[in-house]
PDB file of N, CA and C in Angstrom:
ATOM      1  N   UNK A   1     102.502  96.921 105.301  1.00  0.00           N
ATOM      2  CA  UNK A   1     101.543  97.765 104.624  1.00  0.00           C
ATOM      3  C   UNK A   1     101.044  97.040 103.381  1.00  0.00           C
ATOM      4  N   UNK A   2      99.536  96.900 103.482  1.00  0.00           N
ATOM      5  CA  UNK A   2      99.106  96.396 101.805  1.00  0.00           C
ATOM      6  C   UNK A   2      98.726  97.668 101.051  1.00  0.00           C
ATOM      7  N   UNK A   3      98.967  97.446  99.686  1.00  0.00           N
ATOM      8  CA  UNK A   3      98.664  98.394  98.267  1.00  0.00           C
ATOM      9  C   UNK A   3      97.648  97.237  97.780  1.00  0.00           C
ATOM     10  N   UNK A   4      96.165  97.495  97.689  1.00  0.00           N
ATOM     11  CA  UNK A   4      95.659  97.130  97.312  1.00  0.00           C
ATOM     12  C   UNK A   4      95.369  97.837  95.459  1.00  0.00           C
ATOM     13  N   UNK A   5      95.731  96.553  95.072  1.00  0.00           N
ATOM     14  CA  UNK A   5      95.631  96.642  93.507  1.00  0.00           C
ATOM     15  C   UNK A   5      95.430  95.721  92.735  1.00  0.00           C
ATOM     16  N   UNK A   6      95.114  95.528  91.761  1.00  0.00           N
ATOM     17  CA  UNK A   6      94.788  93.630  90.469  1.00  0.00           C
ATOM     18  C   UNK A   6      95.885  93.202  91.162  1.00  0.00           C
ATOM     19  N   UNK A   7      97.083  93.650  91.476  1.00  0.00           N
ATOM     20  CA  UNK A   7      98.285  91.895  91.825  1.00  0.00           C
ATOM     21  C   UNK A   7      97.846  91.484  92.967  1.00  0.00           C
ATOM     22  N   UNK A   8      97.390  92.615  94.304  1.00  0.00           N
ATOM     23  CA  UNK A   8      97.626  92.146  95.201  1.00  0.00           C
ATOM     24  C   UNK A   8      96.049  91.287  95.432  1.00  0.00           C
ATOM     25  N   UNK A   9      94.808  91.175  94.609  1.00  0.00           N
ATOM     26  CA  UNK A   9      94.242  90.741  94.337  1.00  0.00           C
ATOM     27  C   UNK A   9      94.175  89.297  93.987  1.00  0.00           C
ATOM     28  N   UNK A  10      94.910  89.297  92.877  1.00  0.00           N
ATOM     29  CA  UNK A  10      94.927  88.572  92.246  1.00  0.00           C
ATOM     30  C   UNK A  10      95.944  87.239  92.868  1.00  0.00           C
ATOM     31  N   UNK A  11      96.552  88.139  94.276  1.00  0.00           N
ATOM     32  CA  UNK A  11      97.740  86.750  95.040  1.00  0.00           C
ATOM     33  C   UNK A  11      96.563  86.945  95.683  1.00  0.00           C
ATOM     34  N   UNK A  12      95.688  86.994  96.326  1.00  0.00           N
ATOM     35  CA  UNK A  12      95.091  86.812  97.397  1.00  0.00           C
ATOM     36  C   UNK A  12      93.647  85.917  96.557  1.00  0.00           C
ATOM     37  N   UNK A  13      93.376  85.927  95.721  1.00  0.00           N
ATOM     38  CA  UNK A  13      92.342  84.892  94.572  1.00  0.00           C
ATOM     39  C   UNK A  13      93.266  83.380  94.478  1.00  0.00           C
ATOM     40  N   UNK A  14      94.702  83.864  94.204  1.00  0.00           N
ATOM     41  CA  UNK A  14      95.301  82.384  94.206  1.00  0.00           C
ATOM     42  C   UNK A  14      95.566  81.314  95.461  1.00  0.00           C
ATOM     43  N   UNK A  15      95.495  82.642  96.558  1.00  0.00           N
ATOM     44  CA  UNK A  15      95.655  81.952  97.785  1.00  0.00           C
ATOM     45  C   UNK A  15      94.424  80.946  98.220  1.00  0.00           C
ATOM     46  N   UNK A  16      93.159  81.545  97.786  1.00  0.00           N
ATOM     47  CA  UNK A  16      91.822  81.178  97.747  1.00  0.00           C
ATOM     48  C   UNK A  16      91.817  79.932  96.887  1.00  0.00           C
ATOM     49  N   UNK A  17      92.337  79.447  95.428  1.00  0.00           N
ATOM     50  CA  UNK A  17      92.416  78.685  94.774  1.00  0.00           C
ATOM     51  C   UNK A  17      93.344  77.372  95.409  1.00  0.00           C
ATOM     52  N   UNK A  18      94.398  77.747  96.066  1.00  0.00           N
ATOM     53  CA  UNK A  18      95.271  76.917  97.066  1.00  0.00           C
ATOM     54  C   UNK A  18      94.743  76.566  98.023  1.00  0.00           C
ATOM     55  N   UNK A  19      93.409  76.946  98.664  1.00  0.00           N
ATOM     56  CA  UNK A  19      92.573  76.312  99.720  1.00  0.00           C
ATOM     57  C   UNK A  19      93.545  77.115 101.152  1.00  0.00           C
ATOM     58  N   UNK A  20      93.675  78.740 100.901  1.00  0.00           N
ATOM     59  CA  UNK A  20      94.620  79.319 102.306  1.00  0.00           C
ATOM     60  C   UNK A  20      93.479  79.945 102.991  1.00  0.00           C
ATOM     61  N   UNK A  21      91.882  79.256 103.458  1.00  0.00           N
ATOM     62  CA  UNK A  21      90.895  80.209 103.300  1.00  0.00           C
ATOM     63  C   UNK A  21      91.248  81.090 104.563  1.00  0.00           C
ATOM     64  N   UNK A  22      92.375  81.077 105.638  1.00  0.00           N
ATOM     65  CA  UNK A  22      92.348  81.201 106.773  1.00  0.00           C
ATOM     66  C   UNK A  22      93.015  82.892 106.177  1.00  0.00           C
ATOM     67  N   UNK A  23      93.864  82.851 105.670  1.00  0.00           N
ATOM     68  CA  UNK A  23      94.662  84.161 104.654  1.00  0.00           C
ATOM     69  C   UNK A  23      94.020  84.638 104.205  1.00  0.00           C
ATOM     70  N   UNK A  24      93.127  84.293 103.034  1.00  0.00           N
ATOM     71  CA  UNK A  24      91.954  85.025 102.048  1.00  0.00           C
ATOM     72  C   UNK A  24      91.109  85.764 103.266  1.00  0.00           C
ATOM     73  N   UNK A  25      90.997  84.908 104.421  1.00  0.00           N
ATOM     74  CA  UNK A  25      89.786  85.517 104.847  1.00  0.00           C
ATOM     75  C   UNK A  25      90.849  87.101 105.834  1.00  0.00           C
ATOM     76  N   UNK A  26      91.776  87.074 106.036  1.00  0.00           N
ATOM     77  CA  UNK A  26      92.388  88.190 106.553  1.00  0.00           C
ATOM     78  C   UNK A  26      93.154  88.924 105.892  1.00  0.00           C
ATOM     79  N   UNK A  27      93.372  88.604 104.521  1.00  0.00           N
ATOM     80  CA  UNK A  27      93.725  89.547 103.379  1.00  0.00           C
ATOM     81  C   UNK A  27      92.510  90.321 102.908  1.00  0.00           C
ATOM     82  N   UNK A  28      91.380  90.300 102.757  1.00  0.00           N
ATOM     83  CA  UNK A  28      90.048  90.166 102.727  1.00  0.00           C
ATOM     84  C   UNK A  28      89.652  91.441 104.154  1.00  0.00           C
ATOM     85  N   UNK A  29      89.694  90.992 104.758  1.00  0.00           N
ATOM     86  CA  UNK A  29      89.505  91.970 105.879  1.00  0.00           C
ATOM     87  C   UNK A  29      90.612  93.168 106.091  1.00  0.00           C
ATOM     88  N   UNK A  30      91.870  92.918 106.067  1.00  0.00           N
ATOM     89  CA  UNK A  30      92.718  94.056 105.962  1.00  0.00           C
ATOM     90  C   UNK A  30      91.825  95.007 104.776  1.00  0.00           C
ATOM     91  N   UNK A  31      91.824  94.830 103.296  1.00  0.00           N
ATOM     92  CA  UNK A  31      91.323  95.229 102.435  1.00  0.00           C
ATOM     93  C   UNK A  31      90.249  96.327 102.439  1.00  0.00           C
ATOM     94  N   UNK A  32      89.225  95.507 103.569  1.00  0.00           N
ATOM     95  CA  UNK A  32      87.790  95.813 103.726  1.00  0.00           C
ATOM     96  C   UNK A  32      88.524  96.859 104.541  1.00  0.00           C
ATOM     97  N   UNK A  33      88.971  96.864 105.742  1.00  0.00           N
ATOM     98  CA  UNK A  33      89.534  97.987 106.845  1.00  0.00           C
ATOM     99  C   UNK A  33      89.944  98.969 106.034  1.00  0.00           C
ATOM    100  N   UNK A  34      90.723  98.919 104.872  1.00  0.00           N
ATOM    101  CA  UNK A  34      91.541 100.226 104.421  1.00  0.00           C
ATOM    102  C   UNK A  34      90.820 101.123 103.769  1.00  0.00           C
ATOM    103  N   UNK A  35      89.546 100.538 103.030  1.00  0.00           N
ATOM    104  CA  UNK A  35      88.148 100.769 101.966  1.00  0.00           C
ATOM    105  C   UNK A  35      87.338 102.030 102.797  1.00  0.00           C
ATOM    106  N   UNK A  36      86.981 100.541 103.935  1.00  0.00           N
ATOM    107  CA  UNK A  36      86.279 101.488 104.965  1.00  0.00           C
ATOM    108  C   UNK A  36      86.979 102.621 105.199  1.00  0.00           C
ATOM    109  N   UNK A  37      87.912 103.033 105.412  1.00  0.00           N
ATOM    110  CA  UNK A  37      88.368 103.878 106.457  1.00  0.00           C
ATOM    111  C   UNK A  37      88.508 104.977 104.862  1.00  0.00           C
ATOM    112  N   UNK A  38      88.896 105.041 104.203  1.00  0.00           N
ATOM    113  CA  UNK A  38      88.793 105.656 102.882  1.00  0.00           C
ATOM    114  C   UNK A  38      87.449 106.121 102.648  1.00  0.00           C
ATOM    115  N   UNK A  39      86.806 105.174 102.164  1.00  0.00           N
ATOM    116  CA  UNK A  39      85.005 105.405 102.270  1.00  0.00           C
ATOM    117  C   UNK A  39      84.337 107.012 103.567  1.00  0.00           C
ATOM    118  N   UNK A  40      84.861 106.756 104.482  1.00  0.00           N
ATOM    119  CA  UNK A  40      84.633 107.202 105.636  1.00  0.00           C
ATOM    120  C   UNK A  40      85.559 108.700 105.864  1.00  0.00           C
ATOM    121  N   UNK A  41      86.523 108.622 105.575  1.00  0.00           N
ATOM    122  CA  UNK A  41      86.901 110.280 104.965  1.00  0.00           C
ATOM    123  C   UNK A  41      86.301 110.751 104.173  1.00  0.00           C
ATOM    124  N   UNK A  42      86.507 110.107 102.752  1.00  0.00           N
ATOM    125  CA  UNK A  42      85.440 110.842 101.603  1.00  0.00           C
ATOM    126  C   UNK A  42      84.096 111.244 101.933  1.00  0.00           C
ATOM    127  N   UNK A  43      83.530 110.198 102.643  1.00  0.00           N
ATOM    128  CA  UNK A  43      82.065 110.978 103.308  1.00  0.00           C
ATOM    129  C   UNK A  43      82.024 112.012 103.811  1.00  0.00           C
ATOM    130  N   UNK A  44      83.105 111.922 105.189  1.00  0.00           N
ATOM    131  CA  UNK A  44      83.658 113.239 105.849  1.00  0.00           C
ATOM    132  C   UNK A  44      83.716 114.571 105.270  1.00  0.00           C
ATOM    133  N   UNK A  45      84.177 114.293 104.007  1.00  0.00           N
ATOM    134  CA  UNK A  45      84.927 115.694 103.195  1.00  0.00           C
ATOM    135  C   UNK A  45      84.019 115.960 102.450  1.00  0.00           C
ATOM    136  N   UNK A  46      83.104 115.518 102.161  1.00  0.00           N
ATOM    137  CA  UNK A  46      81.609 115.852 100.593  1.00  0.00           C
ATOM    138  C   UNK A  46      81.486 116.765 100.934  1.00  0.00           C
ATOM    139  N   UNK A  47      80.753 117.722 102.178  1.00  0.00           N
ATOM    140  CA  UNK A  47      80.192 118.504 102.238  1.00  0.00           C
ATOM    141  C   UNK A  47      80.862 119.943 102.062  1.00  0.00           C
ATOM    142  N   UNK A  48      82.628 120.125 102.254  1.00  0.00           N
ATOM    143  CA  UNK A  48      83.388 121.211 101.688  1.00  0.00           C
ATOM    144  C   UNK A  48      83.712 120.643 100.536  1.00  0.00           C
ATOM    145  N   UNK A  49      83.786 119.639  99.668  1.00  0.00           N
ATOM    146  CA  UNK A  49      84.717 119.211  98.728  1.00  0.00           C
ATOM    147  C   UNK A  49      83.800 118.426  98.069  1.00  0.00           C
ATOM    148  N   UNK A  50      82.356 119.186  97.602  1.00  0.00           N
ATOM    149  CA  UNK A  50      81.640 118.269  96.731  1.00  0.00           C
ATOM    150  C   UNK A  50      82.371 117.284  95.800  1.00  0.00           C
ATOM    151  N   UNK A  51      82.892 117.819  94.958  1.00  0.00           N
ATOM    152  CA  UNK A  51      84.002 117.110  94.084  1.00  0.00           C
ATOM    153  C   UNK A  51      84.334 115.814  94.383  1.00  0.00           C
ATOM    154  N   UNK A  52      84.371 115.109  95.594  1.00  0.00           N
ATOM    155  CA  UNK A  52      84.433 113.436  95.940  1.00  0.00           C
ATOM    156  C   UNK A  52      83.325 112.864  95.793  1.00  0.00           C
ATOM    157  N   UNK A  53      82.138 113.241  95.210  1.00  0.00           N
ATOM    158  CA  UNK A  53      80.947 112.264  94.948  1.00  0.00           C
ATOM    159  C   UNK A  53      81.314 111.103  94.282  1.00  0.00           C
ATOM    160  N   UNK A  54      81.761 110.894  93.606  1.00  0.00           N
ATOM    161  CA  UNK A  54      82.308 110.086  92.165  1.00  0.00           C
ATOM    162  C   UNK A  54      83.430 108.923  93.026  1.00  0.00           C
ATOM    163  N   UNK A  55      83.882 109.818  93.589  1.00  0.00           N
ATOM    164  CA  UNK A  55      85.093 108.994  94.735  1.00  0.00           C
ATOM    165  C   UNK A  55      84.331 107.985  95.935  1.00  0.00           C
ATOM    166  N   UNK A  56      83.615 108.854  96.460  1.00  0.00           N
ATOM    167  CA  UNK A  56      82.950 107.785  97.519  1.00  0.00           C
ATOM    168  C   UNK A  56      82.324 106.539  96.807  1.00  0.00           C
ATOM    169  N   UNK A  57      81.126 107.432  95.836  1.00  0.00           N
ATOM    170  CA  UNK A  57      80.371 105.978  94.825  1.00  0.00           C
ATOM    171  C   UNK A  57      81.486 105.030  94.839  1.00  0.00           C
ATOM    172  N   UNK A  58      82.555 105.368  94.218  1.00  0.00           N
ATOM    173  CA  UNK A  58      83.600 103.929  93.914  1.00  0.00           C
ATOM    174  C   UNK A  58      84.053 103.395  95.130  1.00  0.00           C
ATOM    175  N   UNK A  59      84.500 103.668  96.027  1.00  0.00           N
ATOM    176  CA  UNK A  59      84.741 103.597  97.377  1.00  0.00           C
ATOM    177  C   UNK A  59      83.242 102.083  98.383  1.00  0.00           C
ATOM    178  N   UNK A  60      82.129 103.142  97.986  1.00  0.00           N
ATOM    179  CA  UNK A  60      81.242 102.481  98.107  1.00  0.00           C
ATOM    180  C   UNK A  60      81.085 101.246  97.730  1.00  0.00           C
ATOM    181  N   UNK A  61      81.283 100.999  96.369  1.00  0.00           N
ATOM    182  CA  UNK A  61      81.037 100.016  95.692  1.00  0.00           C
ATOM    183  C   UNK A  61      82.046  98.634  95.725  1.00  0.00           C
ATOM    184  N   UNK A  62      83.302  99.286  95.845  1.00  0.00           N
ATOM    185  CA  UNK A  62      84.606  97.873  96.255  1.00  0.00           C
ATOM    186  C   UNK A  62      84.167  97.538  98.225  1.00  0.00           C
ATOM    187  N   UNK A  63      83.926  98.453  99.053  1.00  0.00           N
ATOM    188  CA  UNK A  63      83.654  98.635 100.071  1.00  0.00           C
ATOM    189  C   UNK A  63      82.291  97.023 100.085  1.00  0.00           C
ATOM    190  N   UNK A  64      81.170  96.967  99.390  1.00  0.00           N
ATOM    191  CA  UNK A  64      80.271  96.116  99.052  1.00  0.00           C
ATOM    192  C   UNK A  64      80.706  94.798  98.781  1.00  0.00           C
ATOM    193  N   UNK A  65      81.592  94.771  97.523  1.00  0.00           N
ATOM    194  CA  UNK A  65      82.618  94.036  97.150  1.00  0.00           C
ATOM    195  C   UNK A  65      83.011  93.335  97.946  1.00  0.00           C
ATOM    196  N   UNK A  66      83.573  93.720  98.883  1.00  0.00           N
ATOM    197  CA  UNK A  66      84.742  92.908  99.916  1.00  0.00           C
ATOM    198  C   UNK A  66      83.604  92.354 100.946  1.00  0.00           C
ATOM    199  N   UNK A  67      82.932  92.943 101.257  1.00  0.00           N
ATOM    200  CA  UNK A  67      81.977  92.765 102.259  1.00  0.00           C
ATOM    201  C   UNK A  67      81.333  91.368 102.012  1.00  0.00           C
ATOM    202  N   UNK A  68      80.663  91.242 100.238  1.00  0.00           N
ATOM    203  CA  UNK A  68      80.219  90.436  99.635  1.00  0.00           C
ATOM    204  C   UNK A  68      81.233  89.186  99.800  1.00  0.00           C
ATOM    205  N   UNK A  69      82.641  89.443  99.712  1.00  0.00           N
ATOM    206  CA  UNK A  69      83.202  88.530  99.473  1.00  0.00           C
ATOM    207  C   UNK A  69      83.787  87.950 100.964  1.00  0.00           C
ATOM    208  N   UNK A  70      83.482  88.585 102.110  1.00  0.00           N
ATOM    209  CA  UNK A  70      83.880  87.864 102.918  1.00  0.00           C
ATOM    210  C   UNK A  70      82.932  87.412 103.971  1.00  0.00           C
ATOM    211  N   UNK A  71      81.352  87.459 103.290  1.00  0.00           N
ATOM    212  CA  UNK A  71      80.270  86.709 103.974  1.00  0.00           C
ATOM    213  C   UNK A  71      80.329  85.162 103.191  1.00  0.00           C
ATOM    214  N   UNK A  72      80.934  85.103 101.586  1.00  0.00           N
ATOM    215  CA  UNK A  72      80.891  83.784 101.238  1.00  0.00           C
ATOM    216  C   UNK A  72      82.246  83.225 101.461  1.00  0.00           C
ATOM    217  N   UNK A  73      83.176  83.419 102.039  1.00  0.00           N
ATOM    218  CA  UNK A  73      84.554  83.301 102.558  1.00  0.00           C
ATOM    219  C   UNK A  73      83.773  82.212 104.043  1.00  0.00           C
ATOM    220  N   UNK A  74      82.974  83.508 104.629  1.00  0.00           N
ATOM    221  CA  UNK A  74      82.674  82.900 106.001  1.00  0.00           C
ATOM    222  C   UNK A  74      82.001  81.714 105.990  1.00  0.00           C
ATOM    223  N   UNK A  75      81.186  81.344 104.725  1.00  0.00           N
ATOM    224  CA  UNK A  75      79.919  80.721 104.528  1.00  0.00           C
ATOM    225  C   UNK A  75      80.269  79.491 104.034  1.00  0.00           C
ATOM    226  N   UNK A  76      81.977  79.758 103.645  1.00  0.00           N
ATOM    227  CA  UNK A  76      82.600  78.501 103.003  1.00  0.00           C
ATOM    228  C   UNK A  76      82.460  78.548 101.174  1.00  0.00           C
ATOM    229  N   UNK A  77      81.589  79.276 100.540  1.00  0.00           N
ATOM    230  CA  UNK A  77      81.361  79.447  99.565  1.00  0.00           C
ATOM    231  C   UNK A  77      82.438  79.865  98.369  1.00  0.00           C
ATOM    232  N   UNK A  78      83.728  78.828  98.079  1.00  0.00           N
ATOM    233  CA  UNK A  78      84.485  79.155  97.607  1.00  0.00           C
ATOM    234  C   UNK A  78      84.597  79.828  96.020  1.00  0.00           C
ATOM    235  N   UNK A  79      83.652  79.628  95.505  1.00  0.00           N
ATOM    236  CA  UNK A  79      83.287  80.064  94.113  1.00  0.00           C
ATOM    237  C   UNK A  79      82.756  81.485  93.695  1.00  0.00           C
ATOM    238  N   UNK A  80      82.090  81.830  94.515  1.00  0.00           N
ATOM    239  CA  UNK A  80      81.288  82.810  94.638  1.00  0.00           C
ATOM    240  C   UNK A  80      82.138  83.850  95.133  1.00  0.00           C
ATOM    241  N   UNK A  81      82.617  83.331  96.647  1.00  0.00           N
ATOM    242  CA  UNK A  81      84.395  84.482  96.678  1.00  0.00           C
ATOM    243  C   UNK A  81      85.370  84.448  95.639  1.00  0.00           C
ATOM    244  N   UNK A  82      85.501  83.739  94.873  1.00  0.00           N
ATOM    245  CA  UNK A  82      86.340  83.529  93.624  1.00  0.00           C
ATOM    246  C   UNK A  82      85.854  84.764  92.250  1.00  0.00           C
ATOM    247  N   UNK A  83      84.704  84.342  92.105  1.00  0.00           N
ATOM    248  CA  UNK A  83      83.775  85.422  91.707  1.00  0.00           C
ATOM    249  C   UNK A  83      84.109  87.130  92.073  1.00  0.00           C
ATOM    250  N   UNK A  84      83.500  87.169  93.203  1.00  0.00           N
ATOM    251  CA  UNK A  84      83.921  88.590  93.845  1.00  0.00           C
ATOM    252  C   UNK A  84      84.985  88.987  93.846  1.00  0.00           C
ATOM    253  N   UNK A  85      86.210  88.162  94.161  1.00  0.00           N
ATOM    254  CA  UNK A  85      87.385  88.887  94.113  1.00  0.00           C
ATOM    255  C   UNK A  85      87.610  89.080  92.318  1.00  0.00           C
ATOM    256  N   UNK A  86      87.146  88.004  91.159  1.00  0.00           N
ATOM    257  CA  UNK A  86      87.591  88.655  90.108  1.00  0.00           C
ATOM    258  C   UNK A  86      86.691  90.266  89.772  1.00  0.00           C
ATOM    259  N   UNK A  87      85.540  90.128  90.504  1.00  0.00           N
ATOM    260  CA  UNK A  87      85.023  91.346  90.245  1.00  0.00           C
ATOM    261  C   UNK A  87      85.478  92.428  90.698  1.00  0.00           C
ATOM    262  N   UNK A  88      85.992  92.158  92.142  1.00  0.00           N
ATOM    263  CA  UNK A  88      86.781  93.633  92.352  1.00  0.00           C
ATOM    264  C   UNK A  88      88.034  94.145  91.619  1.00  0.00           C
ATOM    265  N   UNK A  89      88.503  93.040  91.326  1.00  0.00           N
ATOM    266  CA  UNK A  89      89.693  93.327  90.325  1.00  0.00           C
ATOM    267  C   UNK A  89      89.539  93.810  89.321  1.00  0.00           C
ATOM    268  N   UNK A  90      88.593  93.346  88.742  1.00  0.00           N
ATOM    269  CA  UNK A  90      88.019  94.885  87.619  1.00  0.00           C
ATOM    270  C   UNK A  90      87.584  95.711  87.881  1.00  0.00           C
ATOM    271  N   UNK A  91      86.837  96.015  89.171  1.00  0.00           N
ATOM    272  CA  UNK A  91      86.364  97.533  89.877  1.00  0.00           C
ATOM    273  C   UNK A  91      87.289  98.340  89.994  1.00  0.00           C
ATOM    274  N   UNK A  92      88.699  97.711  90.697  1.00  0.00           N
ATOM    275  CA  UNK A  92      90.371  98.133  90.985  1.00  0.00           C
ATOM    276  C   UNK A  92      90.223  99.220  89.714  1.00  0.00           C
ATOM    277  N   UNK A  93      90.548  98.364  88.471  1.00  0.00           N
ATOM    278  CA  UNK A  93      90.968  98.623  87.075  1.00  0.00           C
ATOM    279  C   UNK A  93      90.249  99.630  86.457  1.00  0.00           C
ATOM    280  N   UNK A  94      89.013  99.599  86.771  1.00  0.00           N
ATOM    281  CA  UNK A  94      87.867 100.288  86.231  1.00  0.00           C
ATOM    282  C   UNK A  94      88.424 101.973  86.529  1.00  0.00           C
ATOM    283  N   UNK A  95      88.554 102.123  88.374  1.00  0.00           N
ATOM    284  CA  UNK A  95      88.510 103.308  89.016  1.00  0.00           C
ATOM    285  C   UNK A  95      89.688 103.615  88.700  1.00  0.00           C
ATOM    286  N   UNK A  96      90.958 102.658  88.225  1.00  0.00           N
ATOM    287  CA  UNK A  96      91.926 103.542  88.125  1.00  0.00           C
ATOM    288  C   UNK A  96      92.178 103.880  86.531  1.00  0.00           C
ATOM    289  N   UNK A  97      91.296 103.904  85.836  1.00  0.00           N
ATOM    290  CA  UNK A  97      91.455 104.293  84.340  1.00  0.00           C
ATOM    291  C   UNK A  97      91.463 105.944  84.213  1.00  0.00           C
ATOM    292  N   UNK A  98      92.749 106.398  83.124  1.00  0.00           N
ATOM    293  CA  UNK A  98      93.138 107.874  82.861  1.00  0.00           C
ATOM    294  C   UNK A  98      91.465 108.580  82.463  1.00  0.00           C
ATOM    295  N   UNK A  99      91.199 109.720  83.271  1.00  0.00           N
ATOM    296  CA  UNK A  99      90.210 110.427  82.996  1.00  0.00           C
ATOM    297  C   UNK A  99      90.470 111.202  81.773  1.00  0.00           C
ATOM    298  N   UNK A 100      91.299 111.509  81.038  1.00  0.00           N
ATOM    299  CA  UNK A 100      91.568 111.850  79.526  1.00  0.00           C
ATOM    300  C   UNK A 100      92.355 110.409  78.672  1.00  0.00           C
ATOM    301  N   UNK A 101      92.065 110.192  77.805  1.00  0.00           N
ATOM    302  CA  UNK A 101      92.923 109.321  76.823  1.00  0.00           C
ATOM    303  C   UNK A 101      93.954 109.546  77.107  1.00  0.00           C
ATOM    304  N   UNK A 102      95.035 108.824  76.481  1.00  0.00           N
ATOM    305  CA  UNK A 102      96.756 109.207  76.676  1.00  0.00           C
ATOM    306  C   UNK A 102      96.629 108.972  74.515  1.00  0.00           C
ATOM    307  N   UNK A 103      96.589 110.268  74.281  1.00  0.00           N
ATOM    308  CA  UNK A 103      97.306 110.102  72.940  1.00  0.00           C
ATOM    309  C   UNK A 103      98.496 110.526  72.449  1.00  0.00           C
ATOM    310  N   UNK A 104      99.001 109.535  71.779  1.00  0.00           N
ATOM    311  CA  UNK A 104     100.445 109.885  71.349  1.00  0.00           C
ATOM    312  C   UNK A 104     100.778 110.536  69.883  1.00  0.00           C
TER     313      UNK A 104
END
């Protein structure tokens, strides 16, 4: 089972930096599969459960992400997937930030 999150990202960017493009490119696709299939409930559910708009958008958007990153994976374009994956890793970070502050 992958938990996609910044680490597991961030081993799969180093694997890319190690020249594993054969891994990146199926760490990369697992990723994309789990997005999709996420993406694709939330769509499912909008119409009783307005309340996931906000959810799909993000969904949507790493969903792009991966997509992006594994046409320049395919294309050989190692920089540019280097790129994308640091960007999703802040998309990761972005979506999982506390919707209230944490004050102490």
């Amino acid at each position: 089972m992958m938990i996609i999150d910044k680490d597991s990202v961030t081993a799969t960017k180093q694997k890319l930096d190690s020249g594993k493009i054969p891994q990146v490119i199926k760490d990369v696709k697992k990723m994309l599969e789990i997005k999709e299939t996420l993406l694709w409930r939330s769509e499912a559910m909008t119409p009783c459960c307005g309340s996931l708009c906000s959810i799909t958008a993000y969904l949507a958007r790493e969903v792009s992400l991966l997509e992006n990153t594994l046409v320049a994976l395919e294309k050989g374009d190692k920089t540019q997937a280097a790129d994308l994956l640091e960007e999703y890793a802040h998309a990761l970070e972005a979506s999982c930030e506390p919707i209230q502050p944490n004050y102490c």
